[in-house]
Protein backbone atom coordinates (compact mmCIF):
# COMPACT_ATOMS: atom_id res chain seq x y z
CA UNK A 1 0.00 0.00 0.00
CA UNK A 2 1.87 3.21 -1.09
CA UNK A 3 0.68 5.87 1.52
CA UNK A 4 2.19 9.18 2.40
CA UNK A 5 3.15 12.88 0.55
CA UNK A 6 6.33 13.23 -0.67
CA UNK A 7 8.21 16.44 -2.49
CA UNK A 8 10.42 15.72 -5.29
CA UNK A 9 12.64 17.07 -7.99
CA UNK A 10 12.58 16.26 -11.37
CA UNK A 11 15.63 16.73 -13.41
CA UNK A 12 16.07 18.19 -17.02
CA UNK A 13 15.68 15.12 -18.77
CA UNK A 14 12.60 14.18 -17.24
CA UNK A 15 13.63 11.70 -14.37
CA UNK A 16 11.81 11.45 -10.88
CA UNK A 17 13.79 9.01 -8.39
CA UNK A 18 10.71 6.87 -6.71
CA UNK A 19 11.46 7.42 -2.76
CA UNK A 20 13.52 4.65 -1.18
CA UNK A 21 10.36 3.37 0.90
CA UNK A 22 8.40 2.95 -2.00
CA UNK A 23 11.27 0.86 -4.03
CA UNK A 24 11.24 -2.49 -2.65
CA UNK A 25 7.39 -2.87 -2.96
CA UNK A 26 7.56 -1.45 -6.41
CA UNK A 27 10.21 -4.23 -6.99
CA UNK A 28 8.46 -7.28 -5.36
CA UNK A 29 5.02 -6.48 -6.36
CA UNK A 30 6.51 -5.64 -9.92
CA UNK A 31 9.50 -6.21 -10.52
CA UNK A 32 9.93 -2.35 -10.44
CA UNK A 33 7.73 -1.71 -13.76
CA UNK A 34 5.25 0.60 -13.90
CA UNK A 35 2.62 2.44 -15.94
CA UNK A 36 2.13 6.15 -16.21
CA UNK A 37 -1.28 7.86 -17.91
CA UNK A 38 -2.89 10.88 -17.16
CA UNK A 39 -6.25 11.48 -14.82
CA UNK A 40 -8.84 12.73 -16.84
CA UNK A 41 -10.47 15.26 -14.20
CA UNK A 42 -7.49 16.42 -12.65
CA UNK A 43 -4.55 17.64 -14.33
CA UNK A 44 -2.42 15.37 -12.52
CA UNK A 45 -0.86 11.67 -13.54
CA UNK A 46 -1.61 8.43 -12.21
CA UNK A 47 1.31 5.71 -11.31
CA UNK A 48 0.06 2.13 -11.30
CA UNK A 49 2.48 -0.63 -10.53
CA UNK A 50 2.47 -2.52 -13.82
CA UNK A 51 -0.06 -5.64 -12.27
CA UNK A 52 -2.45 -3.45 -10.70
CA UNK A 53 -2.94 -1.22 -14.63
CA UNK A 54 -3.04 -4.47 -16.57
CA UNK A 55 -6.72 -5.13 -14.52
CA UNK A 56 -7.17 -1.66 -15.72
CA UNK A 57 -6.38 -1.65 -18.40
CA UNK A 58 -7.89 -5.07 -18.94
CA UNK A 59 -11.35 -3.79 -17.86
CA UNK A 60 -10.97 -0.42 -20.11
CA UNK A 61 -10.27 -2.34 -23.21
CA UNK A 62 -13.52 -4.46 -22.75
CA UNK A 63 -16.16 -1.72 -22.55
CA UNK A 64 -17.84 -1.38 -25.47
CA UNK A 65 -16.86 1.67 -27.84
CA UNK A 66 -20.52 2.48 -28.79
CA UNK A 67 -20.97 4.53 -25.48
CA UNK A 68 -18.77 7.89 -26.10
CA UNK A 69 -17.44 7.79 -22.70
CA UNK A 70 -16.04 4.45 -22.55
CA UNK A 71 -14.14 5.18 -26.41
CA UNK A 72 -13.38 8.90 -24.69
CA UNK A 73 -11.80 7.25 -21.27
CA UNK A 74 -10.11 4.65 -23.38
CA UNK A 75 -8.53 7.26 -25.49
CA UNK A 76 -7.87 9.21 -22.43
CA UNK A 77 -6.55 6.45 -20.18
CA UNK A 78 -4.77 3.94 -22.32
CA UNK A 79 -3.99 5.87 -25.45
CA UNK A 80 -1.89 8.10 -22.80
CA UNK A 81 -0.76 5.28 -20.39
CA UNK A 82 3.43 4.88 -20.82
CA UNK A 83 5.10 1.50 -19.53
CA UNK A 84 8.19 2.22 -17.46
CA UNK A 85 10.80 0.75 -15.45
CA UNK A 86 12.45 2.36 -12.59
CA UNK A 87 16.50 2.36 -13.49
CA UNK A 88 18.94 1.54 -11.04
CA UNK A 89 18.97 4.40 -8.96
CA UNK A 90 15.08 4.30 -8.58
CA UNK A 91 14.28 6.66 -11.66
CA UNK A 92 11.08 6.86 -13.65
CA UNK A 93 11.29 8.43 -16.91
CA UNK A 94 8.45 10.81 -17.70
CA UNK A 95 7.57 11.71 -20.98
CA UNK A 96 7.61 14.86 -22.32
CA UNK A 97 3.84 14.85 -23.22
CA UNK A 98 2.82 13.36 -20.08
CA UNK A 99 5.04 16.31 -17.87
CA UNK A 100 3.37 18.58 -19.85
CA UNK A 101 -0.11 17.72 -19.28
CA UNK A 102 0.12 17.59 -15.72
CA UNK A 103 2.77 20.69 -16.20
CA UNK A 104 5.53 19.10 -13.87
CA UNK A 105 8.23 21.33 -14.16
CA UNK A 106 11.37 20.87 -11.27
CA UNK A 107 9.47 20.08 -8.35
CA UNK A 108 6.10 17.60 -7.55
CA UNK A 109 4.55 15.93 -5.22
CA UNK A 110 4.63 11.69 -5.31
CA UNK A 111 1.02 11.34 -3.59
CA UNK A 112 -0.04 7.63 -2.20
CA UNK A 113 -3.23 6.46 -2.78
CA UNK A 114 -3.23 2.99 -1.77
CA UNK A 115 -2.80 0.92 -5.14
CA UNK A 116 -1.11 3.88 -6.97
CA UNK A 117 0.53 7.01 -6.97
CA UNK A 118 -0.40 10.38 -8.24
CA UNK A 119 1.91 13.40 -9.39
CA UNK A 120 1.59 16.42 -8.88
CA UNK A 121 2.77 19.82 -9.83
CA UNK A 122 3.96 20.69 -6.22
CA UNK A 123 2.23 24.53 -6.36
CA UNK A 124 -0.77 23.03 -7.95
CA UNK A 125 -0.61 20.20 -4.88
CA UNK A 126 -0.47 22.79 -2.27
CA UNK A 127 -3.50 25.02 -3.82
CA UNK A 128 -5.87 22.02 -4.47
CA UNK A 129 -5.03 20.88 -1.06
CA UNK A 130 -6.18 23.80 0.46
CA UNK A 131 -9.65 23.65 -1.31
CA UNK A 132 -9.68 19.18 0.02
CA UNK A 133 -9.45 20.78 2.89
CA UNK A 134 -12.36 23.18 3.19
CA UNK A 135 -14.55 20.64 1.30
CA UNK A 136 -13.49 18.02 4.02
CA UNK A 137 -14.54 20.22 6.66
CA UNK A 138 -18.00 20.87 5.35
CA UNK A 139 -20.40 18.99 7.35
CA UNK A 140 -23.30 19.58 4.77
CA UNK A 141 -21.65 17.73 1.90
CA UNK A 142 -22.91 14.29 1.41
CA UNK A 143 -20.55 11.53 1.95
CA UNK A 144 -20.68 8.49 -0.70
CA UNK A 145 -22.42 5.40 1.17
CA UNK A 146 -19.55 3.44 1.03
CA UNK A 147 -18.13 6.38 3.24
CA UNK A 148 -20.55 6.97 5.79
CA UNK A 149 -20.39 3.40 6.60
CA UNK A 150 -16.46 3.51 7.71
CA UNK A 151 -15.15 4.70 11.18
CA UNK A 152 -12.69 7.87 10.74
């Protein structure tokens, strides 16, 4: 389970080291291969070890194309989804298209979400937080059922 915020550089050619912690699980749950797309509501990426996107993936390819928003998320999703391997010091490459959608420039933010990661533009990190926040702390929003059912 990848948990935890963490503030990174990434260098002029693109590379992001992966944080030591986060290394050996990459590498035994696996084998340190990984697959970078884009979120589609956020302008943000998503980091899947590579067995958790193949389900994904899996599961995207089979929706039928006939309903636009299955063909638009498949486009979205897989058409943008980039298979990489951490190096031997811990590196992902990012692609160039990829750091500019989320617009990564020198410094992000390596989020955990459980089963995957998401990056961040650190400034853009640090404003949308703010706004999680306030929304968090509204006691009139609705939580999903799955939500109000859990123990905080």
């Amino acid at each position: 389970m990848f948990l935890g915020v963490n503030t990174l550089n990434v260098d002029a050619k693109g590379r992001m080291a992966i944080p030591a912690k986060h290394r050996d699980e990459l590498a035994s749950c696996c084998a340190s291969r990984v697959v970078v797309t884009i979120n589609p509501r956020e302008h943000c990426l998503w980091l899947y070890p590579e067995n958790v996107w193949r389900d994904i993936a899996r599961n995207l390819s089979r929706l039928p194309t006939l309903k636009r928003q299955n063909l638009v998320l498949q486009r979205l999703l897989l058409g943008h989804a980039s298979e990489v391997e951490l190096d031997s010091q811990g590196r992902i490459l990012l692609s160039t298209e990829l750091r500019e959608y989320a617009s990564l420039d020198k410094r992000v933010a390596l989020v955990g979400e459980g089963s995957r990661f998401e990056i961040w533009n650190e400034e853009s990190w640090l404003g949308n937080r703010e706004g999680w926040l306030a929304e968090a702390n509204d006691l009139d929003s609705d939580l999903s059922d799955e939500l109000g059912d859990m123990v905080l």
